[in-house]
PDB file of N, CA and C in Angstrom:
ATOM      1  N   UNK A   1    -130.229 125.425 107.991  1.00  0.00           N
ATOM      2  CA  UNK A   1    -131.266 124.448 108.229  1.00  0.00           C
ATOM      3  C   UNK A   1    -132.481 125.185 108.773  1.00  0.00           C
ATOM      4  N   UNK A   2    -133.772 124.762 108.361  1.00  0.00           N
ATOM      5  CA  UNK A   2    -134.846 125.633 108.797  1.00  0.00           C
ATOM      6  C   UNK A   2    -135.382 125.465 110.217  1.00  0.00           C
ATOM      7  N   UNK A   3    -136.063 125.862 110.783  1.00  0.00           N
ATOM      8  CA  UNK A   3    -136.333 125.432 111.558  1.00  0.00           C
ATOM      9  C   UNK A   3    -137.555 124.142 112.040  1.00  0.00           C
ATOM     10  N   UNK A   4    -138.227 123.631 110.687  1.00  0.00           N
ATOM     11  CA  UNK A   4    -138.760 122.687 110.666  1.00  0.00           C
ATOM     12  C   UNK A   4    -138.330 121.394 110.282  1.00  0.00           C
ATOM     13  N   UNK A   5    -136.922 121.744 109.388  1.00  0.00           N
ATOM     14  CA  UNK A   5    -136.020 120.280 108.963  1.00  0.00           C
ATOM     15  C   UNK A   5    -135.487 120.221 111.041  1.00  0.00           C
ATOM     16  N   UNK A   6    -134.309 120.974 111.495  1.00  0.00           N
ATOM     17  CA  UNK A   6    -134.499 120.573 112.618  1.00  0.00           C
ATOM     18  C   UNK A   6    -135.151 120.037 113.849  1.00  0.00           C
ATOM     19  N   UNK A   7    -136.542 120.037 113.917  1.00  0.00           N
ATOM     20  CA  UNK A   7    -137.587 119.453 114.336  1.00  0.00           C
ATOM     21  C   UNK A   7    -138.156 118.551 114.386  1.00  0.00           C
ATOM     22  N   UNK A   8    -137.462 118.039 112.784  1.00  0.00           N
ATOM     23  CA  UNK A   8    -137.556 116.824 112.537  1.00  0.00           C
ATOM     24  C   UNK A   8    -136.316 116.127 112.537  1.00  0.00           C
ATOM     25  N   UNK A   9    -135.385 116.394 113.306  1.00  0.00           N
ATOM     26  CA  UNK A   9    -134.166 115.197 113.431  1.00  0.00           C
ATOM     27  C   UNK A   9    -133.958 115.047 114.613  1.00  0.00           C
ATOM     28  N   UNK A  10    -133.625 113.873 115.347  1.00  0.00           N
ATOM     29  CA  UNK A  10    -133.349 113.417 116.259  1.00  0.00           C
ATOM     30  C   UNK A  10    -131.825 112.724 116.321  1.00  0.00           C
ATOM     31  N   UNK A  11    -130.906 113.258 117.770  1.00  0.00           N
ATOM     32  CA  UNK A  11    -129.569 112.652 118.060  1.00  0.00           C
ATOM     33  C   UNK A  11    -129.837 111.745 118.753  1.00  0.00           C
ATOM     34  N   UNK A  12    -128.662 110.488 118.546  1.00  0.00           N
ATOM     35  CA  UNK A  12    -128.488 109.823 119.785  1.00  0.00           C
ATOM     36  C   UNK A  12    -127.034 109.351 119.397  1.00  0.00           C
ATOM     37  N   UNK A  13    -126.974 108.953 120.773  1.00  0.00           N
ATOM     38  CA  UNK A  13    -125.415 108.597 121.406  1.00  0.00           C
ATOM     39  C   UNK A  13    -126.146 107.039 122.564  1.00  0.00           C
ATOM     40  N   UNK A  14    -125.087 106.531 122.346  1.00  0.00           N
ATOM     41  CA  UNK A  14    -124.832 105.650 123.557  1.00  0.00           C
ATOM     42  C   UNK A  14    -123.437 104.777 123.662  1.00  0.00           C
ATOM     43  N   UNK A  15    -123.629 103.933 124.805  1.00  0.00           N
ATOM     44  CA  UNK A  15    -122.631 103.359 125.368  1.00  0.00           C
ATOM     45  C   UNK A  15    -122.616 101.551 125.023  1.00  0.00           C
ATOM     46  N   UNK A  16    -121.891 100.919 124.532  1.00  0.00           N
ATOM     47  CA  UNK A  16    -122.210  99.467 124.254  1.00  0.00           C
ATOM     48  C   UNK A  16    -120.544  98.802 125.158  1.00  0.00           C
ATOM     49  N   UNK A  17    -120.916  98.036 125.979  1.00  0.00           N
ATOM     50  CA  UNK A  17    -120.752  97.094 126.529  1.00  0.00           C
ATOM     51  C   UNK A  17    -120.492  95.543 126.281  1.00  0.00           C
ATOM     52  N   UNK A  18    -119.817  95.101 125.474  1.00  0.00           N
ATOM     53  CA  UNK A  18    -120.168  93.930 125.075  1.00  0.00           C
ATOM     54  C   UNK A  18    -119.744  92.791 125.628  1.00  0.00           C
ATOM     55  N   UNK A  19    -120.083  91.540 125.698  1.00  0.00           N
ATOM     56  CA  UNK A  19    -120.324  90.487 126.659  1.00  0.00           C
ATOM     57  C   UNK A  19    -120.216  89.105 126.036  1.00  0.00           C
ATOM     58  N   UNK A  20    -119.665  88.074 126.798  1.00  0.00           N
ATOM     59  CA  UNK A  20    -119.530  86.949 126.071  1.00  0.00           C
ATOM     60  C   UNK A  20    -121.229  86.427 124.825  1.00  0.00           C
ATOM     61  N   UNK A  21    -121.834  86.980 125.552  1.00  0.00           N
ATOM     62  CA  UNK A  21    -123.273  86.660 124.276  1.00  0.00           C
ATOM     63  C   UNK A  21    -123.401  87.171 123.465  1.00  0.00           C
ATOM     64  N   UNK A  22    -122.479  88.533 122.932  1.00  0.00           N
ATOM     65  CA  UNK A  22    -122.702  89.630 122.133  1.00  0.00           C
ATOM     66  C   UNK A  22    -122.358  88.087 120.823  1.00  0.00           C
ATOM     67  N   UNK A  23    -123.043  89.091 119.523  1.00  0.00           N
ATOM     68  CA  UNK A  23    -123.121  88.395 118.092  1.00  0.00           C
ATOM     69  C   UNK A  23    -121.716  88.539 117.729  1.00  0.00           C
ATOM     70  N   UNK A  24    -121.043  89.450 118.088  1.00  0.00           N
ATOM     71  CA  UNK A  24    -119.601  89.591 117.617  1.00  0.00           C
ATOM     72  C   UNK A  24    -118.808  89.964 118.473  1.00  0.00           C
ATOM     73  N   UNK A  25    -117.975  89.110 119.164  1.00  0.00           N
ATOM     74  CA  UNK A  25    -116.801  89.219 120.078  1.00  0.00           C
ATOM     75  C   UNK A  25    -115.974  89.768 120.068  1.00  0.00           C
ATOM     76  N   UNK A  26    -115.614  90.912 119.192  1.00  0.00           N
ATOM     77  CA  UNK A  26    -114.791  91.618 118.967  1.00  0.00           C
ATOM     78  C   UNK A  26    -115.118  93.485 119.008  1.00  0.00           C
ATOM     79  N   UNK A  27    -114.132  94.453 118.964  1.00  0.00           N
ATOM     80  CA  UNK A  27    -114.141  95.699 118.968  1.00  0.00           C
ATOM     81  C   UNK A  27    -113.096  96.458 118.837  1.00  0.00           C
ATOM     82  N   UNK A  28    -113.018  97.481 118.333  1.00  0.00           N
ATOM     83  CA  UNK A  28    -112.094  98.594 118.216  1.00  0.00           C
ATOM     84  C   UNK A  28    -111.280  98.383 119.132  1.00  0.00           C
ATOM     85  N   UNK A  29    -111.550  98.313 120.713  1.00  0.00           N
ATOM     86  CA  UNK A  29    -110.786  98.500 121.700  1.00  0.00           C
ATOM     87  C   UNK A  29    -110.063  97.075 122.118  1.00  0.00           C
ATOM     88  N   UNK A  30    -111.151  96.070 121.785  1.00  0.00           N
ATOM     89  CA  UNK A  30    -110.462  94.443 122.038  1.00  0.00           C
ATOM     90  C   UNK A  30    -110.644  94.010 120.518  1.00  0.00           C
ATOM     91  N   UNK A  31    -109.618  93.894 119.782  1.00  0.00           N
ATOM     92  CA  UNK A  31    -109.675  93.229 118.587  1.00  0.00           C
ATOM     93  C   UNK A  31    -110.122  91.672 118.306  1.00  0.00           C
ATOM     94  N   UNK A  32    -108.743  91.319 119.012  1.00  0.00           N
ATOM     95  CA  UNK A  32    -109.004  89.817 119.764  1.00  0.00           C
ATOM     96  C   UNK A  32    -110.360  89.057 120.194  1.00  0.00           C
ATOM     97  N   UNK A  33    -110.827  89.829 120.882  1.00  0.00           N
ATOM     98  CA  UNK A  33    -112.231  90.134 121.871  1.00  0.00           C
ATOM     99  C   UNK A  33    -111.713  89.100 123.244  1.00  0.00           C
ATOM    100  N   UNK A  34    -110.600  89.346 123.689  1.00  0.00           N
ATOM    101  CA  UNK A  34    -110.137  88.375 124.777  1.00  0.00           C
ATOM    102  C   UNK A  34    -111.115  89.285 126.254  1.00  0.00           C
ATOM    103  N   UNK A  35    -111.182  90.765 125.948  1.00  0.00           N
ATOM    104  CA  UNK A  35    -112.573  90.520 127.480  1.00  0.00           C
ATOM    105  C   UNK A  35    -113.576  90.405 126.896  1.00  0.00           C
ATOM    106  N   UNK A  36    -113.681  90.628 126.068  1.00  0.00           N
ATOM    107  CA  UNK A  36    -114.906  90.672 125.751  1.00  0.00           C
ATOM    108  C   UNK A  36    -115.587  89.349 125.886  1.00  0.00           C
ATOM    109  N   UNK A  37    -114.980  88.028 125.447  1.00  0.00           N
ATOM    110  CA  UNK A  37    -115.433  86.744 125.319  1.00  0.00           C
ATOM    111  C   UNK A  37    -115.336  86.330 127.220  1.00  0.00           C
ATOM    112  N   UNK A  38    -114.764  86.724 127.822  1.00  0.00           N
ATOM    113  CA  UNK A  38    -114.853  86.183 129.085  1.00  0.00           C
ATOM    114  C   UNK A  38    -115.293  87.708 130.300  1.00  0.00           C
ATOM    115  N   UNK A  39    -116.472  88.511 129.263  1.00  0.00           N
ATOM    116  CA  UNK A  39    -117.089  89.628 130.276  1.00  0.00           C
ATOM    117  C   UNK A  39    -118.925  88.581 130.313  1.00  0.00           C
ATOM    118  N   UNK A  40    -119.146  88.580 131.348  1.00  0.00           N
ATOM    119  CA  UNK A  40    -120.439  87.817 131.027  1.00  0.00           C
ATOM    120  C   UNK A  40    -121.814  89.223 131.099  1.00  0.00           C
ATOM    121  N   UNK A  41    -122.837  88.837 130.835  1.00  0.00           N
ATOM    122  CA  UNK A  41    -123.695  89.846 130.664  1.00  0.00           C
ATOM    123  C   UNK A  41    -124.168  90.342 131.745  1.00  0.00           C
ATOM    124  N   UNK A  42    -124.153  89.982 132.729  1.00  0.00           N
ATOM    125  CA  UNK A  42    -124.207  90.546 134.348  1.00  0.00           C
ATOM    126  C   UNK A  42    -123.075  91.557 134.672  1.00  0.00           C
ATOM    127  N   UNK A  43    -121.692  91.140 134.592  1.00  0.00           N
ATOM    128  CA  UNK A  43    -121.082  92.142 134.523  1.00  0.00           C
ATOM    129  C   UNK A  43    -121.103  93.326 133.561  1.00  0.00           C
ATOM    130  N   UNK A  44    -121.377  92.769 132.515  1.00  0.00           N
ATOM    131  CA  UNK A  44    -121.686  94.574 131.515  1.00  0.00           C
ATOM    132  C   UNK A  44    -122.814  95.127 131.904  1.00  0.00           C
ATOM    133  N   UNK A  45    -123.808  94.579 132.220  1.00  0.00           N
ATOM    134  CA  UNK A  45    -124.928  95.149 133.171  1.00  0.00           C
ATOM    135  C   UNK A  45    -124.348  96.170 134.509  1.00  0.00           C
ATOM    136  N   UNK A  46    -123.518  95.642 135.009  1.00  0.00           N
ATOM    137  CA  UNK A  46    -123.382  96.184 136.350  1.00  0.00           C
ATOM    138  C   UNK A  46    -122.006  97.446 135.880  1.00  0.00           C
ATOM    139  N   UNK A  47    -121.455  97.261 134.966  1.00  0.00           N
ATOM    140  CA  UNK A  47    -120.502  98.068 134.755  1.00  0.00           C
ATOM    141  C   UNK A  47    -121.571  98.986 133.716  1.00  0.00           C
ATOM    142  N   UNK A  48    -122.153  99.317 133.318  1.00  0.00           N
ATOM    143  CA  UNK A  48    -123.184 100.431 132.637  1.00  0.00           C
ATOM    144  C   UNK A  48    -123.846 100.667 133.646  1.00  0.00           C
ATOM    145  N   UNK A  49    -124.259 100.181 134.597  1.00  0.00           N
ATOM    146  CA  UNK A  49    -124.484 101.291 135.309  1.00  0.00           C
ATOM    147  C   UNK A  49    -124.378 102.101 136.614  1.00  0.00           C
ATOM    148  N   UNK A  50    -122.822 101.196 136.711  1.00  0.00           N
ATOM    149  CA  UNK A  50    -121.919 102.256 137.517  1.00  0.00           C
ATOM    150  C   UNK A  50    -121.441 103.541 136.259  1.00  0.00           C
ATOM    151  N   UNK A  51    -121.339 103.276 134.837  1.00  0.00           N
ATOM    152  CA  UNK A  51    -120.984 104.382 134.572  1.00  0.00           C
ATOM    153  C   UNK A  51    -122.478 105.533 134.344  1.00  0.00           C
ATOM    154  N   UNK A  52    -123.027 104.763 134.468  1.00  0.00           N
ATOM    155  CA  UNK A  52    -124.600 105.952 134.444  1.00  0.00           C
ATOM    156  C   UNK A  52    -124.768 106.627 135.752  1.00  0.00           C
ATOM    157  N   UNK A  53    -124.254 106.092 136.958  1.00  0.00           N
ATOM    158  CA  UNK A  53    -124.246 106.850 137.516  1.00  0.00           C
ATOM    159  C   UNK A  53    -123.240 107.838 138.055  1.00  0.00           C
ATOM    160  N   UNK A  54    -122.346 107.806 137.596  1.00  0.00           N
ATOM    161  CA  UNK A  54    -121.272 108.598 137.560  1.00  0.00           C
ATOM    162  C   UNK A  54    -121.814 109.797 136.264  1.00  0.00           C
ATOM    163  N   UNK A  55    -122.341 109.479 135.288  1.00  0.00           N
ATOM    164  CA  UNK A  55    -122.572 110.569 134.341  1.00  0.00           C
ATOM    165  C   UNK A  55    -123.899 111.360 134.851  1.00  0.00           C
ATOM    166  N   UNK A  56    -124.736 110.880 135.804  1.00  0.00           N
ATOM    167  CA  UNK A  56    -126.083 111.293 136.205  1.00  0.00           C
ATOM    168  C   UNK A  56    -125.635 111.993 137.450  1.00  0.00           C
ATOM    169  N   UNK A  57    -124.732 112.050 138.034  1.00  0.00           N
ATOM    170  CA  UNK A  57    -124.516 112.498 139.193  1.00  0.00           C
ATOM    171  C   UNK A  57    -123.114 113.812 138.717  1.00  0.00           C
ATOM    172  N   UNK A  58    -123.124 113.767 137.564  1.00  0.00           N
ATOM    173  CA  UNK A  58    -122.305 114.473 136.803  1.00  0.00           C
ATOM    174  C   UNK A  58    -120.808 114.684 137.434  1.00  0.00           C
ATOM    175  N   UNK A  59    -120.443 113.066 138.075  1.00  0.00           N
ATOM    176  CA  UNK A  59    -118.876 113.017 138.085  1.00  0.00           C
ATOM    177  C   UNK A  59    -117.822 112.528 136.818  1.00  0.00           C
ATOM    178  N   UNK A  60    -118.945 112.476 135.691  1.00  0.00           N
ATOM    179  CA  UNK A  60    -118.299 112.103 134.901  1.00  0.00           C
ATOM    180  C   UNK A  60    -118.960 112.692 133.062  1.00  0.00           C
ATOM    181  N   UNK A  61    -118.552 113.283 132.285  1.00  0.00           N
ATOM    182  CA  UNK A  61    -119.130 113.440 131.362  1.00  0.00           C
ATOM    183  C   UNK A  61    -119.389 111.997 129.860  1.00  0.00           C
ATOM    184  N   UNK A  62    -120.881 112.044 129.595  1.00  0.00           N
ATOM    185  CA  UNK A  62    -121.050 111.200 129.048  1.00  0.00           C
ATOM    186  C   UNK A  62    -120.524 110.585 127.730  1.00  0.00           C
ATOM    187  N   UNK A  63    -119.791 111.912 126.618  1.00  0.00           N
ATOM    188  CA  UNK A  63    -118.666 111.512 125.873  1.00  0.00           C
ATOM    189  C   UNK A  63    -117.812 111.238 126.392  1.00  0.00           C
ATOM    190  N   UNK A  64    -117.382 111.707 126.937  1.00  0.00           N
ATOM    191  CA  UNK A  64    -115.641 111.337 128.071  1.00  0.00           C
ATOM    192  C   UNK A  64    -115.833 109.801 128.342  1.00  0.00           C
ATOM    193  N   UNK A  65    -117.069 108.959 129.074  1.00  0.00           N
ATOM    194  CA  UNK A  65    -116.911 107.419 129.255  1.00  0.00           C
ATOM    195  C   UNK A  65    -117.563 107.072 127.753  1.00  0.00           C
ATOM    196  N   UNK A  66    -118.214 107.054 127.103  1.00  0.00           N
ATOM    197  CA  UNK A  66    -118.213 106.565 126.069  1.00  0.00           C
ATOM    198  C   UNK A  66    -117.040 106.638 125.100  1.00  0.00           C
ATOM    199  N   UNK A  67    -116.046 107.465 125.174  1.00  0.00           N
ATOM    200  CA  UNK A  67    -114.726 107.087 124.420  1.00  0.00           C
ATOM    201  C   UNK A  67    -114.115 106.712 124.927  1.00  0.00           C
ATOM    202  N   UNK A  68    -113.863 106.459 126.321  1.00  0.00           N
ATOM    203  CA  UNK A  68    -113.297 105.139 127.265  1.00  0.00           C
ATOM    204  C   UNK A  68    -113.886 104.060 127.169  1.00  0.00           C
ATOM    205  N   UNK A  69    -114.829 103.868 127.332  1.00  0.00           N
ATOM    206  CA  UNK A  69    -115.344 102.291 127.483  1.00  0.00           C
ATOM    207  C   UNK A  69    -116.054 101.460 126.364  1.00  0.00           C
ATOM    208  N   UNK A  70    -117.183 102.724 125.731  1.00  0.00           N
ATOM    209  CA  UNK A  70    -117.573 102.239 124.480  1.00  0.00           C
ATOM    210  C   UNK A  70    -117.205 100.949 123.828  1.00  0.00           C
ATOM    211  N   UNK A  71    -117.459  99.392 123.447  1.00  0.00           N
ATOM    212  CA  UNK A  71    -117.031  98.726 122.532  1.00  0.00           C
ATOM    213  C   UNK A  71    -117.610  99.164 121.091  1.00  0.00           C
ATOM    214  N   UNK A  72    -118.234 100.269 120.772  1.00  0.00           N
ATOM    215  CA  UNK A  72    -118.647 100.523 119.649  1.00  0.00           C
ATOM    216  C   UNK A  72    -117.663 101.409 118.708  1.00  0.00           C
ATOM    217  N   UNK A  73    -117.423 101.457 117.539  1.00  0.00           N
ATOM    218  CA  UNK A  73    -116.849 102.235 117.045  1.00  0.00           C
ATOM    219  C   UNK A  73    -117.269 103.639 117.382  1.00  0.00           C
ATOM    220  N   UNK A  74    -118.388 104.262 117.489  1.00  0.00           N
ATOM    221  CA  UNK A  74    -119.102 105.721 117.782  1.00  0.00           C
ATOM    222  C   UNK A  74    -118.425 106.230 118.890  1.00  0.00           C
ATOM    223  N   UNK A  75    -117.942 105.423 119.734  1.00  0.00           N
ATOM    224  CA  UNK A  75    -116.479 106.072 120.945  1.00  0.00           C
ATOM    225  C   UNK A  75    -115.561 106.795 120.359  1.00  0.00           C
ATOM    226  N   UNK A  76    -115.372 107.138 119.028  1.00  0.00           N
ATOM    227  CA  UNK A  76    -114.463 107.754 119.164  1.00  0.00           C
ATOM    228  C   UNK A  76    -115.194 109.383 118.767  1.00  0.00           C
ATOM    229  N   UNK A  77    -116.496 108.899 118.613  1.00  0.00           N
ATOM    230  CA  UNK A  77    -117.558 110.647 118.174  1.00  0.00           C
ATOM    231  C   UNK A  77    -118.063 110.657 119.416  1.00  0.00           C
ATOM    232  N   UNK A  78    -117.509 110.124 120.550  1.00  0.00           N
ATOM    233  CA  UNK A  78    -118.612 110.082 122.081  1.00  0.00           C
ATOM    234  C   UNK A  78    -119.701 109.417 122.365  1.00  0.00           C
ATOM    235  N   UNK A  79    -119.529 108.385 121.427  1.00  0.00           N
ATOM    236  CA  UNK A  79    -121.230 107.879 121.140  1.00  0.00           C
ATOM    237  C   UNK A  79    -122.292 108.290 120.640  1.00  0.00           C
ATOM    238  N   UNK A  80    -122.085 109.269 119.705  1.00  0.00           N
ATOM    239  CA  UNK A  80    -122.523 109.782 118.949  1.00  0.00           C
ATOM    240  C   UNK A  80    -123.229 109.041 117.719  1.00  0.00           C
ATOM    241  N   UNK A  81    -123.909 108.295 117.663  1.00  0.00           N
ATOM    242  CA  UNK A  81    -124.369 107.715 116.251  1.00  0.00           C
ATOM    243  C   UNK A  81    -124.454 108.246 115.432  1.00  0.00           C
TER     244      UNK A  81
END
């Protein structure tokens, strides 16, 4: 890869949380979506970012909780999109 195709690409990763308001109640990790339908959006709020600060304070690495907690399929690349 040259060094101008690299320059031009951008990674991202993240962490999804999902919550009784999410469009789809379901996930890899809750099929069912039984927490998911009774996590309300305050709590996924507050649980992202107890894990942000555990990854910012580097007690925790940020693939490592995104393939724990992740409701996204990309948990299992670390959140890797």
């Amino acid at each position: 890869m040259s060094s101008s195709t690299a320059a031009n690409q951008v990674r991202a990763s993240h962490i999804l949380i999902k919550h009784q308001g999410s469009r789809r109640k379901a996930s890899w990790k809750d099929p069912e979506g039984r927490v998911i339908s009774t996590t309300t959006r305050d709590a996924a709020v507050s649980q992202l970012k107890l894990l942000r600060d555990d990854i910012v304070s580097n007690k925790a690495k940020f693939d490592e909780v995104a393939s724990r907690y992740s409701d996204c399929s990309s948990a299992k690349r670390g959140g890797d999109l």
